[in-house]
C-alpha atoms as a PDB file:
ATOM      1  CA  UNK A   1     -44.897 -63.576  15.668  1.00  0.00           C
ATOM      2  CA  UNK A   2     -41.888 -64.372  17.899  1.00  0.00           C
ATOM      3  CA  UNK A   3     -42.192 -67.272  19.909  1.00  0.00           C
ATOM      4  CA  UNK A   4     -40.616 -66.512  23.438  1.00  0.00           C
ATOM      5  CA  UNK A   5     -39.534 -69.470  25.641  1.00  0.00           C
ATOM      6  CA  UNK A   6     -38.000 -69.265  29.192  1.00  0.00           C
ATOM      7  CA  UNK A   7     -36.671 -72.198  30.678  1.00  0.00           C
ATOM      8  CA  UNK A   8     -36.384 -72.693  34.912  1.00  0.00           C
ATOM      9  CA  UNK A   9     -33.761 -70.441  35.494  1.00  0.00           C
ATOM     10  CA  UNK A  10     -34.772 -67.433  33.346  1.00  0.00           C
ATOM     11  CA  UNK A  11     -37.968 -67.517  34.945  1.00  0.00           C
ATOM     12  CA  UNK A  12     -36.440 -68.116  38.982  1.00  0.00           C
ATOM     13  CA  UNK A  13     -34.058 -64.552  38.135  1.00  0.00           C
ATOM     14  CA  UNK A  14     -37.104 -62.536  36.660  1.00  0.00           C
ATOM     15  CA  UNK A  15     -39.275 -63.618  39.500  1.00  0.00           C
ATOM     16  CA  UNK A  16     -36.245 -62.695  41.996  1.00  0.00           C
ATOM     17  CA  UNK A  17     -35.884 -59.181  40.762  1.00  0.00           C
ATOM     18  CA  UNK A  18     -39.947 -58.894  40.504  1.00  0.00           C
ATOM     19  CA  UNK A  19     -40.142 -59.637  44.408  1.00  0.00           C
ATOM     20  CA  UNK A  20     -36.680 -57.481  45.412  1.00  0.00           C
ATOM     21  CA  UNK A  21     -38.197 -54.572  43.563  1.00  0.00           C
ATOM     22  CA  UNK A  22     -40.527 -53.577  46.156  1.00  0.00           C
ATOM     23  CA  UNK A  23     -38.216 -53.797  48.891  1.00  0.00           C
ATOM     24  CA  UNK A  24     -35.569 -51.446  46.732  1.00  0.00           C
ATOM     25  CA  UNK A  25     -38.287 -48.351  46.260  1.00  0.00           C
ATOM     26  CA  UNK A  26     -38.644 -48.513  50.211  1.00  0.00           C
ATOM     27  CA  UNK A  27     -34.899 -48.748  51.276  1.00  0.00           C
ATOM     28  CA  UNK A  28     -34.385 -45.111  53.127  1.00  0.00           C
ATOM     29  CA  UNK A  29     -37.389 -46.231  55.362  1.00  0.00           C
ATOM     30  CA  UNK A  30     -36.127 -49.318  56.050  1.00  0.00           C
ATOM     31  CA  UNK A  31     -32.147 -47.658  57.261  1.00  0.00           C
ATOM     32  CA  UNK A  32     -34.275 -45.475  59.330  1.00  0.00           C
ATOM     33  CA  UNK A  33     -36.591 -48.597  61.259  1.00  0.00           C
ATOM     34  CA  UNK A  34     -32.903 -50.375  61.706  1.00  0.00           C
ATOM     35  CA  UNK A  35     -31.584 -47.636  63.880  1.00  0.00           C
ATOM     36  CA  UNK A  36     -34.431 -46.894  66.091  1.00  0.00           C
ATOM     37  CA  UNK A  37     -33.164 -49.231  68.699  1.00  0.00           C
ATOM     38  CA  UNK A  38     -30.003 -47.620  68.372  1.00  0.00           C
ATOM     39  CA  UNK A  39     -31.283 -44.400  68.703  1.00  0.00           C
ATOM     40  CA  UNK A  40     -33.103 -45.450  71.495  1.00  0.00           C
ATOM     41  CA  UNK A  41     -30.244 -47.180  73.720  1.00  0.00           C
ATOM     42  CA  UNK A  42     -27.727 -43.275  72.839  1.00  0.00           C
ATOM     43  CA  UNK A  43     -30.681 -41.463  74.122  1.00  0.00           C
ATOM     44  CA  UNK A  44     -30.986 -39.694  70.516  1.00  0.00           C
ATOM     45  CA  UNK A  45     -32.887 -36.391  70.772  1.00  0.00           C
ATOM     46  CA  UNK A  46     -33.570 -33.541  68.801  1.00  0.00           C
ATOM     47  CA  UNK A  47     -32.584 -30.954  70.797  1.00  0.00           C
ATOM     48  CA  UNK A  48     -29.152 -30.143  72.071  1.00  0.00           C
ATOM     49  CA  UNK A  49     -28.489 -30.184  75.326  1.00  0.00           C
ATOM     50  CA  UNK A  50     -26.484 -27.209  76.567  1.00  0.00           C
ATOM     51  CA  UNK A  51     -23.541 -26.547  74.173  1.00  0.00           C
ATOM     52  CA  UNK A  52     -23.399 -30.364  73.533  1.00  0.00           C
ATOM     53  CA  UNK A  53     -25.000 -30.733  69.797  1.00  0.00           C
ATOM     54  CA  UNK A  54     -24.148 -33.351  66.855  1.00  0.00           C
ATOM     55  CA  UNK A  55     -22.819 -30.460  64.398  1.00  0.00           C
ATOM     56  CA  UNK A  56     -19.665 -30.168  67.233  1.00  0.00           C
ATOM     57  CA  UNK A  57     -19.486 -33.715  68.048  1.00  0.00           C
ATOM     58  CA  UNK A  58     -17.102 -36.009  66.315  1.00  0.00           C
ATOM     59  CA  UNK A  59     -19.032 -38.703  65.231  1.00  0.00           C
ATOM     60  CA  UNK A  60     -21.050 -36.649  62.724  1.00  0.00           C
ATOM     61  CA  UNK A  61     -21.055 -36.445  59.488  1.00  0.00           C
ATOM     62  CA  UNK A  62     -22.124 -33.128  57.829  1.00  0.00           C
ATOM     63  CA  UNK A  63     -24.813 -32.864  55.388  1.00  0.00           C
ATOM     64  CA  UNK A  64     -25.050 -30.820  52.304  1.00  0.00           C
ATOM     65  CA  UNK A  65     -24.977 -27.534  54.178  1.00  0.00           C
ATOM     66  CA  UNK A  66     -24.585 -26.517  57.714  1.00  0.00           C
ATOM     67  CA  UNK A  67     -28.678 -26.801  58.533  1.00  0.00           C
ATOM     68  CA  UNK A  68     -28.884 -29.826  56.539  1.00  0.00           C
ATOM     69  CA  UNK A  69     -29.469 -33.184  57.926  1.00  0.00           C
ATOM     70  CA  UNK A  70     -26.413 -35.754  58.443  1.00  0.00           C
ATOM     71  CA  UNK A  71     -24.851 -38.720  59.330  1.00  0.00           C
ATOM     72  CA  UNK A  72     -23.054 -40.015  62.344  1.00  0.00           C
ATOM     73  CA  UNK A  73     -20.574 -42.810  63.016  1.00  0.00           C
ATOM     74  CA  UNK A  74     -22.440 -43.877  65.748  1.00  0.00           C
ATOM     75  CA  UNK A  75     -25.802 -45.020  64.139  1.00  0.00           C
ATOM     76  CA  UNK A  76     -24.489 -46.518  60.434  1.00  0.00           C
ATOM     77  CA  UNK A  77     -26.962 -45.980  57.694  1.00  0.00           C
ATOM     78  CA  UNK A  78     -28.922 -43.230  59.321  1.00  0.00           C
ATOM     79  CA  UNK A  79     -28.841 -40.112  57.122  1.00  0.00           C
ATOM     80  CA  UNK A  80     -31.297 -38.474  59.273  1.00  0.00           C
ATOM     81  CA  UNK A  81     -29.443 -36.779  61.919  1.00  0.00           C
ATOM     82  CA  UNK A  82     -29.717 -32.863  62.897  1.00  0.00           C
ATOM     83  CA  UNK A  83     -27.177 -31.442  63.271  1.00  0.00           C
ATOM     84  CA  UNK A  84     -28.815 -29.476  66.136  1.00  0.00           C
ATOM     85  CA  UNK A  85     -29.782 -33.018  68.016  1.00  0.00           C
ATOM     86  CA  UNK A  86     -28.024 -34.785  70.966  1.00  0.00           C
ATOM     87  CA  UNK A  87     -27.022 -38.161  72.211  1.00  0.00           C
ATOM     88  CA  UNK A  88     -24.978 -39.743  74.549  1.00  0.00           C
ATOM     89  CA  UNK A  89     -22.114 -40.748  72.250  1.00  0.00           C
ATOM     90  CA  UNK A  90     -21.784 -37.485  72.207  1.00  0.00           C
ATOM     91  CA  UNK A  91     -17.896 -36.793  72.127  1.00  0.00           C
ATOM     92  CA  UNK A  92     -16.576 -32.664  71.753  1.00  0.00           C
ATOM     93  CA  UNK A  93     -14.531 -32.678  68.221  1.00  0.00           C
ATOM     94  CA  UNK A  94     -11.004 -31.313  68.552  1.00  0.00           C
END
């Protein structure tokens, strides 16, 4: 039988990537609790209001397919934007 022998620092890195795991499996939740203040202060809703929506607006990024959800300039890492939704960085795209 192999004898196995880790020394300081081979134990420090495996116990570093042990306790970053955790925090790598819940990432997309995380992006999203980061820009709820953000959302809050643009006034981010779900609806549009009037003709004013984020799939015409040019902050937003478009998702897969029309209907699908986005991104937006505005609000970095959120992924989670309608394209259907308002705010008030809400600027008309040329």
């Amino acid at each position: 039988m192999k004898k196995i022998i880790i020394n300081r620092r081979r134990f420090i890195s495996l116990a570093s990537m042990a306790a970053v795991l955790p925090l790598l499996t819940n990432v997309k939740t995380a992006l999203a609790g980061q820009n709820a203040n953000m959302r809050n202060a643009l006034k981010y809703q779900n609806t549009p209001s009037g003709d004013k929506k984020c799939s015409n607006c040019s902050h937003f990024i478009p998702g897969a397919n029309a209907k699908a959800l986005g991104g937006c300039r505005m609000l970095p890492g959120d992924t989670e934007i309608s394209p259907d939704a308002y705010c008030n960085a809400y600027a008309k795209r040329a």
